[in-house]
Protein backbone atom coordinates (compact mmCIF):
# COMPACT_ATOMS: atom_id res chain seq x y z
CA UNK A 1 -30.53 3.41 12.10
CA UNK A 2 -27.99 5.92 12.07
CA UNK A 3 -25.74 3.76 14.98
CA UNK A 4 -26.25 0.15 12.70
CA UNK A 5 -24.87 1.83 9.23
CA UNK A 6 -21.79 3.30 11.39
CA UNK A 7 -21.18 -0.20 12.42
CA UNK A 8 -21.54 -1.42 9.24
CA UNK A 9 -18.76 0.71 7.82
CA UNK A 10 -16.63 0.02 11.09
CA UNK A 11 -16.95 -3.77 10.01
CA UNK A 12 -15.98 -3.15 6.35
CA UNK A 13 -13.51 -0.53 7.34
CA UNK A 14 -11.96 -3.73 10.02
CA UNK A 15 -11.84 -6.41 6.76
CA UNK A 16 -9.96 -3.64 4.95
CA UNK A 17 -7.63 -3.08 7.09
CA UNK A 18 -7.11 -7.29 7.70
CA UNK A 19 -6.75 -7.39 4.16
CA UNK A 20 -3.87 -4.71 3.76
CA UNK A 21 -2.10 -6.51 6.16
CA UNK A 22 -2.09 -9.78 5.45
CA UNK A 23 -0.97 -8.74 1.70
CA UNK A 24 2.08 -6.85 3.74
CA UNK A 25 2.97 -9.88 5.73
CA UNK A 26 0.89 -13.07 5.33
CA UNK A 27 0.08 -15.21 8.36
CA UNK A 28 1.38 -18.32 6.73
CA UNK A 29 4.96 -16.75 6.60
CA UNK A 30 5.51 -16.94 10.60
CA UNK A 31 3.96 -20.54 10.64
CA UNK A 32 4.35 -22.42 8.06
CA UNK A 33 7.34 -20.66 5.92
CA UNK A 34 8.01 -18.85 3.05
CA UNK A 35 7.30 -21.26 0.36
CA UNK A 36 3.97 -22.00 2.12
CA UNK A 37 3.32 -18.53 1.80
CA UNK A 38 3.95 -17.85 -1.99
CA UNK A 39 1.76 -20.82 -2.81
CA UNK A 40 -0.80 -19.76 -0.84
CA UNK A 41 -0.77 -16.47 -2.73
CA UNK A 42 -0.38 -17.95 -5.92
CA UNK A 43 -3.91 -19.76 -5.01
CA UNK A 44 -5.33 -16.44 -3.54
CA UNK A 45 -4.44 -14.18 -6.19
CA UNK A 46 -6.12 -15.84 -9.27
CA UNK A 47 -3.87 -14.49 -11.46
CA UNK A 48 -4.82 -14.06 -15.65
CA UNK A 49 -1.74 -16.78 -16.31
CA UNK A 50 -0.28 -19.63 -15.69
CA UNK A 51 1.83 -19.88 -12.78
CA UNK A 52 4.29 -23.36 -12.56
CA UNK A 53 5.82 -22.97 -8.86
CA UNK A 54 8.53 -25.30 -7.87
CA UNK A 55 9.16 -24.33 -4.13
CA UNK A 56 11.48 -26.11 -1.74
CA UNK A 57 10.05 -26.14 1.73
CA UNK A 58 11.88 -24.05 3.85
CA UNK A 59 10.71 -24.99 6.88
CA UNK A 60 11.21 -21.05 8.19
CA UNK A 61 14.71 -22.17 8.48
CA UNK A 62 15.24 -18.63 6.80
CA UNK A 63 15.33 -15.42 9.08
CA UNK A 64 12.17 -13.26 9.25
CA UNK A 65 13.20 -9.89 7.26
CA UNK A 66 14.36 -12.27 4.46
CA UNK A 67 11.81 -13.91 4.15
CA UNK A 68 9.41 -10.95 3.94
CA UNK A 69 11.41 -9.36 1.72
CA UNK A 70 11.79 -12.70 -0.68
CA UNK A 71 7.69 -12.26 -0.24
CA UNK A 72 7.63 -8.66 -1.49
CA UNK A 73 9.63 -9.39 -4.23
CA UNK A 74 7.69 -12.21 -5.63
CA UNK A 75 4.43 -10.25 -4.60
CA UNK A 76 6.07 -7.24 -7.03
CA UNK A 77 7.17 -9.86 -9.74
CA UNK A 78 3.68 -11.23 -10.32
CA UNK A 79 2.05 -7.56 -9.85
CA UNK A 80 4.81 -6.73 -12.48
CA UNK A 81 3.78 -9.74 -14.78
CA UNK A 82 -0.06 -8.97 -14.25
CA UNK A 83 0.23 -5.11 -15.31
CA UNK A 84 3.57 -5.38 -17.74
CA UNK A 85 4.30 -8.48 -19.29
CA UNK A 86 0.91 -9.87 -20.94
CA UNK A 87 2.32 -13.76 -19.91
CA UNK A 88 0.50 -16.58 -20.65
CA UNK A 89 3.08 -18.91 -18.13
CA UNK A 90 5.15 -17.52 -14.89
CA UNK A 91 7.45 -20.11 -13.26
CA UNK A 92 8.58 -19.25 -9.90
CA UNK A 93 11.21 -21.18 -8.03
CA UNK A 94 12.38 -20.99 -4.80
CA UNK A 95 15.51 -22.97 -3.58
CA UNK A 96 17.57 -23.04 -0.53
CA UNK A 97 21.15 -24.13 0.65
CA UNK A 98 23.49 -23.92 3.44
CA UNK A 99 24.94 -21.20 1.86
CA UNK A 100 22.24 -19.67 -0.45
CA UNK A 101 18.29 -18.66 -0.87
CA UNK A 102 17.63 -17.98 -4.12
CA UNK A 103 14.17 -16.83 -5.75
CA UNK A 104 13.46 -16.94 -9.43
CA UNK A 105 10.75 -15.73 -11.31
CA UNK A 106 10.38 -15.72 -15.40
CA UNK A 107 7.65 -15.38 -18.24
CA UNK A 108 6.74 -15.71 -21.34
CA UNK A 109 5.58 -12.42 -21.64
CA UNK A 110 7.39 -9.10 -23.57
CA UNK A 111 10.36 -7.77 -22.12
CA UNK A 112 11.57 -3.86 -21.42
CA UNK A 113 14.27 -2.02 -22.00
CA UNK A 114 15.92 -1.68 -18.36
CA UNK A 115 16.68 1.81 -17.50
CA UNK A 116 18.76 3.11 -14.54
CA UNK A 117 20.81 0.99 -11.95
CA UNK A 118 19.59 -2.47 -11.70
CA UNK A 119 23.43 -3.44 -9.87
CA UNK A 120 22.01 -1.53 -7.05
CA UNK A 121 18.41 -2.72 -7.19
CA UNK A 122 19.57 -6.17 -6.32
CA UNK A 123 22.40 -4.87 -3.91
CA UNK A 124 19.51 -3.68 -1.84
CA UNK A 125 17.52 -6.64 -1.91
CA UNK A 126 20.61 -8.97 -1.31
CA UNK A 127 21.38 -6.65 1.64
CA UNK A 128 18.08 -6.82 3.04
């Protein structure tokens, strides 16, 4: 008895661990790309608004740390939105050029007063 509930935990204790790590990288980033990824979060997450994505496919045509960082970011946005904001709509966009990747997300929700450095805030995620 004693030997089945210590599997039992080992078994919840293995889905935990799964589930931390796809939130910290998602399988669908290495094979399908980043926008592939977001929308299939979007859909995971259920989150309490709205959520208008507009996602050009990518392909992975963009390196791996970027894209796991462009992932983070949006992961932090909605988390952001969800705790912060009180939104009814999010729109996330993702486009890409040649020369450019650029990830936007906005709601309808109340704003903040920013305090601190936010120059260097994006100087380390455009560096990353």
């Amino acid at each position: 008895e004693e030997l089945k509930d210590l599997h039992q935990e080992m078994l919840g204790l293995l889905q935990e661990i799964r589930r931390i790590c796809q939130k910290l990288r998602p399988p669908t980033l290495d094979v399908i790309g980043l926008a592939s990824a977001i929308r299939s979060h979007t859909e995971g997450a259920r989150p309490s608004f709205a959520v208008d994505l507009d996602l050009m496919e990518d392909r992975k045509q963009i390196p791996e740390e970027v894209s796991i960082n462009l992932f983070r970011i949006y992961q932090e946005a909605l988390t952001n939105v969800e705790k912060h904001a009180h939104a009814n709509q999010v729109e996330v966009r993702f486009t890409l050029s040649p020369s450019e990747v650029v990830l936007s997300v906005r709601d309808d929700g109340c704003g903040f007063v920013a305090l601190g450095d936010w120059a260097s805030l994006f100087e380390k995620a455009a560096s990353a």
